[in-house]
Protein backbone atom coordinates (compact mmCIF):
# COMPACT_ATOMS: atom_id res chain seq x y z
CA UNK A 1 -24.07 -41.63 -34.69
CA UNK A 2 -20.38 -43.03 -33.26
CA UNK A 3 -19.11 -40.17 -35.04
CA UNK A 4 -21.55 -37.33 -33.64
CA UNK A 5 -21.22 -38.83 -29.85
CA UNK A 6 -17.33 -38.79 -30.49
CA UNK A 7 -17.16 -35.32 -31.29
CA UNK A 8 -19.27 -33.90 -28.41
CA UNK A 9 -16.54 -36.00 -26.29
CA UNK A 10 -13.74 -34.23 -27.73
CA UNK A 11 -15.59 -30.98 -27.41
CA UNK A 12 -16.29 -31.50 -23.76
CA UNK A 13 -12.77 -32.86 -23.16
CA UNK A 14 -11.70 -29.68 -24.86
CA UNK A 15 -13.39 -27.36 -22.63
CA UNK A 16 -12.54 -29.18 -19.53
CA UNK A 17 -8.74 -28.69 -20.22
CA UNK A 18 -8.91 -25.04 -21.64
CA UNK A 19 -11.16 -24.43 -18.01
CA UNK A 20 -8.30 -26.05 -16.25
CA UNK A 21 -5.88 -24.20 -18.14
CA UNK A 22 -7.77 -20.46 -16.63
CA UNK A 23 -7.91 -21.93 -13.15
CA UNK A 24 -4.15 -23.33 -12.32
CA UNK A 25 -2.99 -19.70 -12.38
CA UNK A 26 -2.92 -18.22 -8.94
CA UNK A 27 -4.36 -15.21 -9.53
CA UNK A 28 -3.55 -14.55 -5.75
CA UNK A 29 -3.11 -11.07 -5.24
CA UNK A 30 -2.87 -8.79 -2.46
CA UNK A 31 -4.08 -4.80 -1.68
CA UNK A 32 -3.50 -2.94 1.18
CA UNK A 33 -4.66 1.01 1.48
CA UNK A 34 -2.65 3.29 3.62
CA UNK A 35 -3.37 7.13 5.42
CA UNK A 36 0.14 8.91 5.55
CA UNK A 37 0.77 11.15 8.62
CA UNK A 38 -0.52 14.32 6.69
CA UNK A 39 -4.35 12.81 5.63
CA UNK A 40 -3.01 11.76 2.05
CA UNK A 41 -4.25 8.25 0.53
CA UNK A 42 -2.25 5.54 -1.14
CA UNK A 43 -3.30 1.62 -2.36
CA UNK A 44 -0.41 -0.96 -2.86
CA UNK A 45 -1.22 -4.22 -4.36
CA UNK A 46 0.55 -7.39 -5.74
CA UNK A 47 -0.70 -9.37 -8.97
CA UNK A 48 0.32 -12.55 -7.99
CA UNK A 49 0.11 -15.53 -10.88
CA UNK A 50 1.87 -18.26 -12.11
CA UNK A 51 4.27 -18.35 -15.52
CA UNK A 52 1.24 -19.70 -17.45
CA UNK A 53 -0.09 -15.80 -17.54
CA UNK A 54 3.16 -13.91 -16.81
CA UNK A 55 1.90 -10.32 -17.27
CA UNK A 56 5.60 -9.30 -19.21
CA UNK A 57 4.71 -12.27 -21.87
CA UNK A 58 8.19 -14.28 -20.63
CA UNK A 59 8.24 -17.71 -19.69
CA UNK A 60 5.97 -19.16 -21.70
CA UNK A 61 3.59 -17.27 -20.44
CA UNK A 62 -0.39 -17.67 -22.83
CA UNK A 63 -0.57 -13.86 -22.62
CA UNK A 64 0.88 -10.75 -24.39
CA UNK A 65 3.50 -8.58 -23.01
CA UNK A 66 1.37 -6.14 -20.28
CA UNK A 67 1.82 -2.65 -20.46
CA UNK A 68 1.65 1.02 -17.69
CA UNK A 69 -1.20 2.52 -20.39
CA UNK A 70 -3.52 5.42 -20.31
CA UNK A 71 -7.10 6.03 -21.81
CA UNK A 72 -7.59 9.82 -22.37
CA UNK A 73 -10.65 11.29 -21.02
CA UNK A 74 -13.17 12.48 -24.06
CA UNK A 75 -12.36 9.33 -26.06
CA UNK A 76 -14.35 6.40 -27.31
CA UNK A 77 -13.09 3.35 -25.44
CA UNK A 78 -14.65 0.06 -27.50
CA UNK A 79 -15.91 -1.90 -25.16
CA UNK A 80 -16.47 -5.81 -26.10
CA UNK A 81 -19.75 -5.04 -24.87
CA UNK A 82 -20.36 -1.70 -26.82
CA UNK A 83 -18.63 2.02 -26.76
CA UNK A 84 -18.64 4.47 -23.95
CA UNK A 85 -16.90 7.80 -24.09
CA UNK A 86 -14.44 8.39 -21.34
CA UNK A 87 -15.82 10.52 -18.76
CA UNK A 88 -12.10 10.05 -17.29
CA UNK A 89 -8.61 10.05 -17.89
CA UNK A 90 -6.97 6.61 -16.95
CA UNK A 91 -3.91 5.33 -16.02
CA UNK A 92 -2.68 1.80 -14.53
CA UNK A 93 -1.84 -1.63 -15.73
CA UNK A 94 -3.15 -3.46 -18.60
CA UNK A 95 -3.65 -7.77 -18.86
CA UNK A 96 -1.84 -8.43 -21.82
CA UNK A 97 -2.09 -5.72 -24.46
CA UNK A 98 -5.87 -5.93 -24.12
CA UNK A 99 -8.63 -3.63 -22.87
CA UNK A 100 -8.60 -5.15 -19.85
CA UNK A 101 -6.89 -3.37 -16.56
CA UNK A 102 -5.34 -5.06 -13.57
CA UNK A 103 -5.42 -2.46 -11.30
CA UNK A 104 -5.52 1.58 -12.19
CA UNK A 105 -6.33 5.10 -11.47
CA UNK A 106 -8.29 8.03 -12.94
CA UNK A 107 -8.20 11.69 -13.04
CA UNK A 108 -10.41 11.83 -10.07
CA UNK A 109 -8.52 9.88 -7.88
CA UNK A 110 -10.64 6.67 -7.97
CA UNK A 111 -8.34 3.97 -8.27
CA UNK A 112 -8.90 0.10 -8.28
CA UNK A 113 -7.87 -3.46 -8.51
CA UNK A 114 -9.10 -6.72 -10.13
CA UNK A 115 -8.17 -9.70 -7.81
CA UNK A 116 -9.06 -13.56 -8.47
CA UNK A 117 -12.77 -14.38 -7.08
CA UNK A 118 -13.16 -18.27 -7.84
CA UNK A 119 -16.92 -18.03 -6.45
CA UNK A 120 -17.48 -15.19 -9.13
CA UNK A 121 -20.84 -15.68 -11.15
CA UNK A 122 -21.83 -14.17 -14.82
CA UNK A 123 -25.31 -13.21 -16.21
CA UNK A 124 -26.87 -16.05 -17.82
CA UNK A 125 -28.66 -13.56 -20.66
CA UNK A 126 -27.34 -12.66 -23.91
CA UNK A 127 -28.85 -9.22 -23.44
CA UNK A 128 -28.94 -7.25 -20.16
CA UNK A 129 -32.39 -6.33 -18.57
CA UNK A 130 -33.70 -3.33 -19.74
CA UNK A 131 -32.10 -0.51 -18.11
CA UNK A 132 -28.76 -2.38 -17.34
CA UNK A 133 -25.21 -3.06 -19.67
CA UNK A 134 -23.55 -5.73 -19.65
CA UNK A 135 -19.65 -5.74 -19.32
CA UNK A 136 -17.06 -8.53 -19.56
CA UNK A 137 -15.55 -9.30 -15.90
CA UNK A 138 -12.35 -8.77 -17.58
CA UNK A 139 -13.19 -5.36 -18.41
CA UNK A 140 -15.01 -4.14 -15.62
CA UNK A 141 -12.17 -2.52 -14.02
CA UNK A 142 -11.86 -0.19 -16.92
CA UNK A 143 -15.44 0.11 -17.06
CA UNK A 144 -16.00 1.52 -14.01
CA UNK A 145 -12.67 3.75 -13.81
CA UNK A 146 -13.72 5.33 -17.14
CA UNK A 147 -17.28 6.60 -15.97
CA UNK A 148 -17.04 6.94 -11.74
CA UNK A 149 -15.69 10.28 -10.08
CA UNK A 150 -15.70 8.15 -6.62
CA UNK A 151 -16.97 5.20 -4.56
CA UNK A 152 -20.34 6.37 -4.59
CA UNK A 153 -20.75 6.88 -7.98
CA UNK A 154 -19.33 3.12 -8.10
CA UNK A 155 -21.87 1.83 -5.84
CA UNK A 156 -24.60 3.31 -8.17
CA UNK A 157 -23.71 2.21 -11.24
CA UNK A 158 -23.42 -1.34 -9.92
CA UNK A 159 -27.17 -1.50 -9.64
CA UNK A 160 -27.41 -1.01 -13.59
CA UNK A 161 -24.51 -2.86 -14.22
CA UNK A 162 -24.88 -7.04 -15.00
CA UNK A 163 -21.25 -8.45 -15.65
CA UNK A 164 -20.72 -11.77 -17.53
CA UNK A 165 -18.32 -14.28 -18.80
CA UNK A 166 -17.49 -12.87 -22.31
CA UNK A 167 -14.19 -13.19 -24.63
CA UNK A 168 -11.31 -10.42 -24.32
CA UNK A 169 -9.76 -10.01 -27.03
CA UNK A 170 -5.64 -10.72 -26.00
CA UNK A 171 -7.09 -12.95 -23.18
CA UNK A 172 -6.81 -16.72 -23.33
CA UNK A 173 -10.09 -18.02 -22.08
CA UNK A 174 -12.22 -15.12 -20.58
CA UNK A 175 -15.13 -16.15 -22.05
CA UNK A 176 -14.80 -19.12 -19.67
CA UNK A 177 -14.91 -16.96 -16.82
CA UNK A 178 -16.18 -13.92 -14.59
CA UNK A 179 -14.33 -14.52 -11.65
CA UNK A 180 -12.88 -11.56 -10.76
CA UNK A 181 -13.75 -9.24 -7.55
CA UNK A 182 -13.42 -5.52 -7.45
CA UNK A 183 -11.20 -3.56 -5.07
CA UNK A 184 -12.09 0.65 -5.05
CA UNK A 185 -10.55 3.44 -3.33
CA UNK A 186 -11.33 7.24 -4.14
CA UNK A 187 -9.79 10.06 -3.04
CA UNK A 188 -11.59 10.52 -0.04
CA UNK A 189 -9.99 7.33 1.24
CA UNK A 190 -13.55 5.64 0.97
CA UNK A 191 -12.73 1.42 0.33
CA UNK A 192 -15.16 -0.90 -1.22
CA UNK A 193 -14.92 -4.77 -2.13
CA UNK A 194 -17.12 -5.77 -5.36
CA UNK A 195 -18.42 -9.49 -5.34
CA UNK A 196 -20.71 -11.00 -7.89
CA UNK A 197 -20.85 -13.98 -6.04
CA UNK A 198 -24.82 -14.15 -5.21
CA UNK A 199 -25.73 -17.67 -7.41
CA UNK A 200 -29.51 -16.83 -6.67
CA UNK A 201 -28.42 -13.29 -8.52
CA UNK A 202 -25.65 -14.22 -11.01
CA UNK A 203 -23.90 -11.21 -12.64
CA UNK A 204 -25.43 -9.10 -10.11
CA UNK A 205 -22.33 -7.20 -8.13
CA UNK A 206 -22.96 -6.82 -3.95
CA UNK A 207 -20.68 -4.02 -1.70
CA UNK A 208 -19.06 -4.25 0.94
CA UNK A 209 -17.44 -1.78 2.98
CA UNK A 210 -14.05 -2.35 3.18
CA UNK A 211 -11.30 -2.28 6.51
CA UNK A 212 -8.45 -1.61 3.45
CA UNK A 213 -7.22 -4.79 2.63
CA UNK A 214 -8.27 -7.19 0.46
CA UNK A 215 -6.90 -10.80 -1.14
CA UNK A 216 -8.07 -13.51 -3.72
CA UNK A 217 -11.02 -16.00 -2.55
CA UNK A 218 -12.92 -16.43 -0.23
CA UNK A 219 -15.58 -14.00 -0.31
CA UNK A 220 -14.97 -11.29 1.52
CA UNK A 221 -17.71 -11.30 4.32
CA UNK A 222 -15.63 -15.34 4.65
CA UNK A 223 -12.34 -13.20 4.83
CA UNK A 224 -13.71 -11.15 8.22
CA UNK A 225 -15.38 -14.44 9.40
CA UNK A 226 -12.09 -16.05 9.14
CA UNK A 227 -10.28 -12.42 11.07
CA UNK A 228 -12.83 -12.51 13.90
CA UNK A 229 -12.02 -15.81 14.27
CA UNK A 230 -8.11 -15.04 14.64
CA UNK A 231 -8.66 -12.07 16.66
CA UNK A 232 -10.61 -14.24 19.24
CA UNK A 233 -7.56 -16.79 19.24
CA UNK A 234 -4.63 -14.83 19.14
CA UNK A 235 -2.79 -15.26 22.29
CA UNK A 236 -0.57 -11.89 21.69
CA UNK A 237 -4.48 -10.04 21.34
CA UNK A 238 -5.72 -11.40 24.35
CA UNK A 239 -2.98 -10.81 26.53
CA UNK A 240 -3.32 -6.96 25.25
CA UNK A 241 -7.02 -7.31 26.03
CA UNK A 242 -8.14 -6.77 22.22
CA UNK A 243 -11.10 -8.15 21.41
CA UNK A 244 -11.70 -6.16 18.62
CA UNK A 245 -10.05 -3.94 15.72
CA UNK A 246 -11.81 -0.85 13.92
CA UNK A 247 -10.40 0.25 10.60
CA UNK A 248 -11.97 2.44 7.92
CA UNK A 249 -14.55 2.50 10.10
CA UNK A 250 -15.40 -0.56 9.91
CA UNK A 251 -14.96 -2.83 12.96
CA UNK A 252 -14.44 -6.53 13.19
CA UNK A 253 -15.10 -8.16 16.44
CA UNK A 254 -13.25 -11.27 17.94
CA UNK A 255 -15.35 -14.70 18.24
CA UNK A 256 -15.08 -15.15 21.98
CA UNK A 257 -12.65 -17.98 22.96
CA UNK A 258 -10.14 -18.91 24.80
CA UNK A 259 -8.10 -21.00 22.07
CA UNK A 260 -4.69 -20.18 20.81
CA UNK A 261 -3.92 -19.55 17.29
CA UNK A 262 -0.53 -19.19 15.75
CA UNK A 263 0.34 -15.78 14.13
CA UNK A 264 -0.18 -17.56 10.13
CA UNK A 265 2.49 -18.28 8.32
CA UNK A 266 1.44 -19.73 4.85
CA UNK A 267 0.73 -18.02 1.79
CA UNK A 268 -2.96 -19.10 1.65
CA UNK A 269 -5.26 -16.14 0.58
CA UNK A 270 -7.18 -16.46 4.30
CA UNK A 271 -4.00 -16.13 5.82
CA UNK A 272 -2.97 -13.24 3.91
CA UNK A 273 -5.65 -11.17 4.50
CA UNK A 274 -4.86 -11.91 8.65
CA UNK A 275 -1.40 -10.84 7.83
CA UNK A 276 -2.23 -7.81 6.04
CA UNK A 277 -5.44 -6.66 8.10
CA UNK A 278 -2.81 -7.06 11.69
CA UNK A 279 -0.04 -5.59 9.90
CA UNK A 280 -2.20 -2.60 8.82
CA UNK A 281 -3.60 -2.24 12.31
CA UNK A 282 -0.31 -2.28 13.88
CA UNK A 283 0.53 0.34 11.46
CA UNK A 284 -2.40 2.73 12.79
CA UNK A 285 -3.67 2.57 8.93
CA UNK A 286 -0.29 4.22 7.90
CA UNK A 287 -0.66 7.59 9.78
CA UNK A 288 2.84 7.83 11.22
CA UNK A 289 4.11 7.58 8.22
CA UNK A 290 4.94 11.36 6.06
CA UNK A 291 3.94 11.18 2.88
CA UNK A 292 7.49 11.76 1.47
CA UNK A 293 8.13 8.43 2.82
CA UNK A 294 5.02 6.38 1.81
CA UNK A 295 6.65 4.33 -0.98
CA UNK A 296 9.58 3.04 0.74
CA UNK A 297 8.47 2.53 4.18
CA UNK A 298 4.33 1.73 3.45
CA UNK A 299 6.30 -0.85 0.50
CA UNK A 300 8.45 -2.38 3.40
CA UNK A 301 5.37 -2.92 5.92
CA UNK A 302 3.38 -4.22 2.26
CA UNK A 303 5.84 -6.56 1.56
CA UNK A 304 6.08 -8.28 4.79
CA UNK A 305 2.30 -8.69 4.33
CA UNK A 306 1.76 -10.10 0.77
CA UNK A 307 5.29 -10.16 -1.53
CA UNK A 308 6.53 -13.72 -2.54
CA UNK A 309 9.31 -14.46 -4.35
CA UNK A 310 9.35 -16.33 -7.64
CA UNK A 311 11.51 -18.63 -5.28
CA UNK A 312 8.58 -19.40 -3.26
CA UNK A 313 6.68 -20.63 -6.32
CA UNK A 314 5.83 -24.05 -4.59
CA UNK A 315 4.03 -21.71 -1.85
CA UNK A 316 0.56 -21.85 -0.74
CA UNK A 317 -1.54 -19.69 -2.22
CA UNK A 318 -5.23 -21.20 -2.19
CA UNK A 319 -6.17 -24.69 -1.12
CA UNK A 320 -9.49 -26.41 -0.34
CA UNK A 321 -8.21 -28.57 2.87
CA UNK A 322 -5.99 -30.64 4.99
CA UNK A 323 -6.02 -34.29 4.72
CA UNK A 324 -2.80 -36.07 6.64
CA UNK A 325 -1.08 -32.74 7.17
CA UNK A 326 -0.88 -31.81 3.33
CA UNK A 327 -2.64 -29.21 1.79
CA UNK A 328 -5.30 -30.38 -1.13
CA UNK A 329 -5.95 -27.84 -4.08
CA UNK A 330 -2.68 -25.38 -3.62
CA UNK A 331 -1.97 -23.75 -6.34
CA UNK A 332 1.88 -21.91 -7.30
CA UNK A 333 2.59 -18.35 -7.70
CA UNK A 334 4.58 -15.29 -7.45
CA UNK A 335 4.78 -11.94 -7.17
CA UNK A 336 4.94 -10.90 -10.59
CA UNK A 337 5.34 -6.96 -9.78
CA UNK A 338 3.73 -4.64 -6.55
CA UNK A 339 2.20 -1.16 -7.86
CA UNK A 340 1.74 1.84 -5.73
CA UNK A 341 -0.80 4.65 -6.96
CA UNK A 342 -0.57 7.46 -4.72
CA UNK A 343 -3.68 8.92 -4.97
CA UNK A 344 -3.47 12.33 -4.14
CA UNK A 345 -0.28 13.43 -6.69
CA UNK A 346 -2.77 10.93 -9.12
CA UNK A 347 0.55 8.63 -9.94
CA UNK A 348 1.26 5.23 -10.42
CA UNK A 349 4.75 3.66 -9.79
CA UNK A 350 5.17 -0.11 -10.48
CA UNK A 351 7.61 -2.73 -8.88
CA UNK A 352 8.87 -5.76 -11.33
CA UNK A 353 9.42 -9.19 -9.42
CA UNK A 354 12.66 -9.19 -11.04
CA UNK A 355 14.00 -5.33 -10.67
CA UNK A 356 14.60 -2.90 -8.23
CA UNK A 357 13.64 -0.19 -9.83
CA UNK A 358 10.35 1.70 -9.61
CA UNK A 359 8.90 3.60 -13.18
CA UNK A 360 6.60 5.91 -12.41
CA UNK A 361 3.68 7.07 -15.18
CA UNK A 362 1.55 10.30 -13.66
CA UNK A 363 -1.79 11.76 -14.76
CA UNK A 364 -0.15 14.84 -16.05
CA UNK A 365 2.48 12.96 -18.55
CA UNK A 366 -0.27 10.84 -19.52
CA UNK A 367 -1.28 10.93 -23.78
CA UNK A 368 -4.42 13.38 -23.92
CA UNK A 369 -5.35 12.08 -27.59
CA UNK A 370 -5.17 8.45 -27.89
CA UNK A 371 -4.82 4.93 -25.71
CA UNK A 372 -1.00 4.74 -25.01
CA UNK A 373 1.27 2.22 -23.79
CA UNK A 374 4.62 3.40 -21.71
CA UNK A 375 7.15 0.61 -21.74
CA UNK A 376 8.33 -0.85 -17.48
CA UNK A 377 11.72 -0.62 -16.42
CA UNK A 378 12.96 -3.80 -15.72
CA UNK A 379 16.35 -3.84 -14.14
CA UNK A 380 18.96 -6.84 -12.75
CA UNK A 381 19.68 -7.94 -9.23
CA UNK A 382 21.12 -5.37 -7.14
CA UNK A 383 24.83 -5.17 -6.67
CA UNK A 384 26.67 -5.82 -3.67
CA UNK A 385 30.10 -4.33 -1.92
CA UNK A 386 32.58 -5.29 0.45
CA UNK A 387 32.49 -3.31 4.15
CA UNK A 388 35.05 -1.54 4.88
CA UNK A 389 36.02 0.01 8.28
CA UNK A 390 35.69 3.32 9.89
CA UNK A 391 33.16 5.67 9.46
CA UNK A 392 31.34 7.04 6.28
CA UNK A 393 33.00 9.27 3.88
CA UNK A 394 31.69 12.72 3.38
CA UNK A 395 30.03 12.89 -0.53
CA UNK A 396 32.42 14.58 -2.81
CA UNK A 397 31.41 17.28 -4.32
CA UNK A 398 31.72 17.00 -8.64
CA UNK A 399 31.84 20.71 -10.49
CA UNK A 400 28.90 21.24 -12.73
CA UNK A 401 29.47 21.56 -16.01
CA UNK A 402 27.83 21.88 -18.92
CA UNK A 403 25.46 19.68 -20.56
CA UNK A 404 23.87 16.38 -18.81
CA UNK A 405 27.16 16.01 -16.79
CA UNK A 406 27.94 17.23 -13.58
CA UNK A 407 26.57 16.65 -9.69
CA UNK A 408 22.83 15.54 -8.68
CA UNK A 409 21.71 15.89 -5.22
CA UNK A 410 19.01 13.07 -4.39
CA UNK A 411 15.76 14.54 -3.48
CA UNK A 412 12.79 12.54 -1.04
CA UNK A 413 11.08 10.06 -3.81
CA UNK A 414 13.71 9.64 -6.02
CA UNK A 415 14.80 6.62 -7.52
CA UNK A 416 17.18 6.32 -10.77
CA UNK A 417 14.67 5.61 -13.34
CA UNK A 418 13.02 9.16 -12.15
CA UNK A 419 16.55 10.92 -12.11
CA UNK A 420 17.32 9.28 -15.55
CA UNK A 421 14.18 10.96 -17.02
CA UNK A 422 14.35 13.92 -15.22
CA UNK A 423 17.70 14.27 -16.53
CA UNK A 424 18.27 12.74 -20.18
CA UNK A 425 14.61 11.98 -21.11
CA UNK A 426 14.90 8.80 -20.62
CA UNK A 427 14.07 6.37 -17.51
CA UNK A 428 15.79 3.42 -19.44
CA UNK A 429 19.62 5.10 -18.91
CA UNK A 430 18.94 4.92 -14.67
CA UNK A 431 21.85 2.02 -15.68
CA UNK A 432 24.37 4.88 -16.76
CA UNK A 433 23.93 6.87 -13.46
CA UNK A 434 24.41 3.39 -11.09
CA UNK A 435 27.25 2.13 -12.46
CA UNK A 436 28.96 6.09 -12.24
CA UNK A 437 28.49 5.91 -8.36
CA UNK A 438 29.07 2.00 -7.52
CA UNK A 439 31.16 3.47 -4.96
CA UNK A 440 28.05 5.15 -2.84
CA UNK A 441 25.48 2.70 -4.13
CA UNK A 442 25.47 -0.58 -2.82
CA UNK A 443 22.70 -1.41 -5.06
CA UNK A 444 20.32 0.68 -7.72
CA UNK A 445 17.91 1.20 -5.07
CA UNK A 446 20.35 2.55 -2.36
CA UNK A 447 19.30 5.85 -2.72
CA UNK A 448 19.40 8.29 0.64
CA UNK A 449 18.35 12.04 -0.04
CA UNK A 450 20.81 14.66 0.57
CA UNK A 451 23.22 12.14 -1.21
CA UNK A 452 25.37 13.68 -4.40
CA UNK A 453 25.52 11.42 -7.60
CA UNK A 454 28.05 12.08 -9.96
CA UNK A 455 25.88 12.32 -13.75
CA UNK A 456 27.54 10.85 -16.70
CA UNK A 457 27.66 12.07 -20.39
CA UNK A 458 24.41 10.91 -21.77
């Protein structure tokens, strides 16, 4: 009897620690969708975690290297829940080398997100209702990408669709957990969040029309409680006489008040959200910005929203509440890499925390026949030069000669990795090209267009 009532105490204590081992990740991510000048749609996000999961597999990290992949449309994709056949071509980024997807695109444009959802809730059945499948939380994102042509085909499918808490294979502890909520855009620009927070419905996804940016918990009808709240207290709004904001048509109206609140400044997830929902407002959703420009100036106004560096790791992410000044349940985190999918060329391009270079996988170059994985550039810390006086010197002109040697002139969207493929067939020699014009580059990403690069020999 001692020795039946000791091992349901280990077994207990077991689960307890692997549970605590899937919640001190800060899964605290960040999305933001932007309208260029010209009508054209584009979703940035951050994955945001710990070292515990590191998505490239360093740093001790309980997870696999992750991977840029692709799922081929007309293909069997082997669900832990059962097979589908693709009804899409997909693209994006894996969790580990599993079947899971962070965030990704398909053919049609629909693209999407998973980001942390600690109130998330899975179906308590072993089989779904009649009518209904069942799908891992893990694997939902996939799920979804591989059968919807848009939002509204999403918002259909969620009413036969139960998701629960079931193992991944590649993924420490997902059979622990469900807590993940769903961020869509489609090519029409049309933004949903996905909760499956209900406890009176568990498993049981509920929509919610989005205003285009989106962060880790609360829920997000507790995210636009907490906005209306700051728009009612924010001295710089009042004085402006805003007293509401309207964005994917969607408006969120100020709590009446005459209160001050401070612009926020920590890393919490409620305070995110703020930051990116004012940031994207000031912005006018992105529509001054060209197109040709979307990835380095709708990255800049991004970043000043949601990026944090794996120097910030001590940050505030999440926390439950402030007792004597300190927060009480924060949890550390970084930016572990910031994607962009523009979503009318159907691309994804995908920022390391530790690069500063983009690589880029599109729908057309993705594998038609099988599930691929394309490897991520990962490049040092940018270079740095002395000033020097007096003004800039014109760009020399090189000869062009024959073979892969000669004179490049930098086009709108470039970035090494892309010249480096364009050029030898391979994004991983963008290295050979920087160090060639350290003399106009002040660092890999110091690319202007109109600028002339001198190509090495391959």
């Amino acid at each position: 009897m001692k020795h039946t009532k000791l091992t349901r105490l280990l077994a207990i204590v077991m689960m307890l620690i692997m549970l605590f081992a899937l919640q001190a990740p800060a899964l605290a991510c960040s999305s933001m969708e932007l309208t260029s000048k010209e009508g054209n749609h584009y979703w940035f996000r951050t994955c945001d975690m710990d070292d515990a999961f590191n998505v490239f597999g360093e740093n001790g990290s309980m997870i696999d290297p992750s991977y840029l992949v692709s799922y081929p449309a007309g293909q069997p994709i082997h669900f832990t829940t059962g097979d589908i056949t693709a009804e899409h071509t997909i693209i994006g980024m894996s969790f580990g080398d599993s079947l899971a997807l962070l965030d990704g695109m398909n053919d049609a444009g629909l693209t999407a997100g998973l980001q942390d959802y600690r109130e998330g809730t899975s179906y308590p059945g072993d089989e779904a209702p009649e009518g209904m499948r069942l799908v891992s939380g893990m694997e939902a994102l996939t799920w979804f990408l591989a059968q919807c042509e848009d939002v509204d085909d999403v918002i259909e499918m969620v009413k036969t669709t139960r998701v629960k808490a079931i193992h991944v294979e590649g993924i420490p502890y997902s059979e622990l957990s469900a807590t993940m909520h769903l961020v869509f855009v489609d090519a029409a620009g049309k933004t949903v969040v996905l909760e499956n927070g209900d406890p009176e419905n568990p498993g049981v996804y509920t929509v919610y029309e989005s205003i285009g940016v989106m962060t880790n918990s609360p829920s997000y009808p507790d995210q636009i409680a907490n906005l209306e709240d700051y728009i009612g207290k924010s001295p710089e709004l009042r004085a402006q006489n805003i007293k509401s904001i309207t964005m994917k048509g969607v408006t969120v109206t100020g709590k009446a008040s005459t209160e001050d609140r401070a612009f926020p400044a920590a890393n919490t997830s409620m305070n995110r959200f703020i930051r990116c929902a004012m940031l994207r407002y000031a912005a006018d959703g992105g529509s001054q910005i060209p197109s040709k420009d979307m990835l380095a100036r709708g990255y800049k106004l991004f970043a000043n929203a949601a990026n944090v560096t794996k120097e910030d790791i001590n940050g505030l992410y999440k926390y439950s509440s402030i007792q004597d000044g300190k927060a009480v349940g924060q949890a550390p985190g970084y930016t572990q890499y910031t994607v962009f999918y523009d979503i009318t060329n159907r691309s994804v391009s995908i920022l390391p925390y530790d690069s500063v270079v983009w690589t880029e996988l599109t729908m057309t170059d993705a594998n038609k026949t099988a599930r691929t994985t394309y490897n991520i550039l990962r490049g040092g810390a940018g270079a740095t030069a002395a000033a020097t006086t007096g003004s800039t010197a014109p760009a020399v002109e090189v000869p062009v000669v024959s073979g892969n040697q000669g004179n490049y002139t930098v086009q709108a969207g470039d970035y090494l990795g892309k010249i480096a493929l364009n050029l030898y067939g391979d994004a991983s020699k963008w290295s050979n090209i920087y160090e060639a014009n350290r003399s106009i580059l002040k660092n890999p990403n110091d690319l202007q267009p109109g600028q002339v690069l001198v190509i090495p020999a391959a």
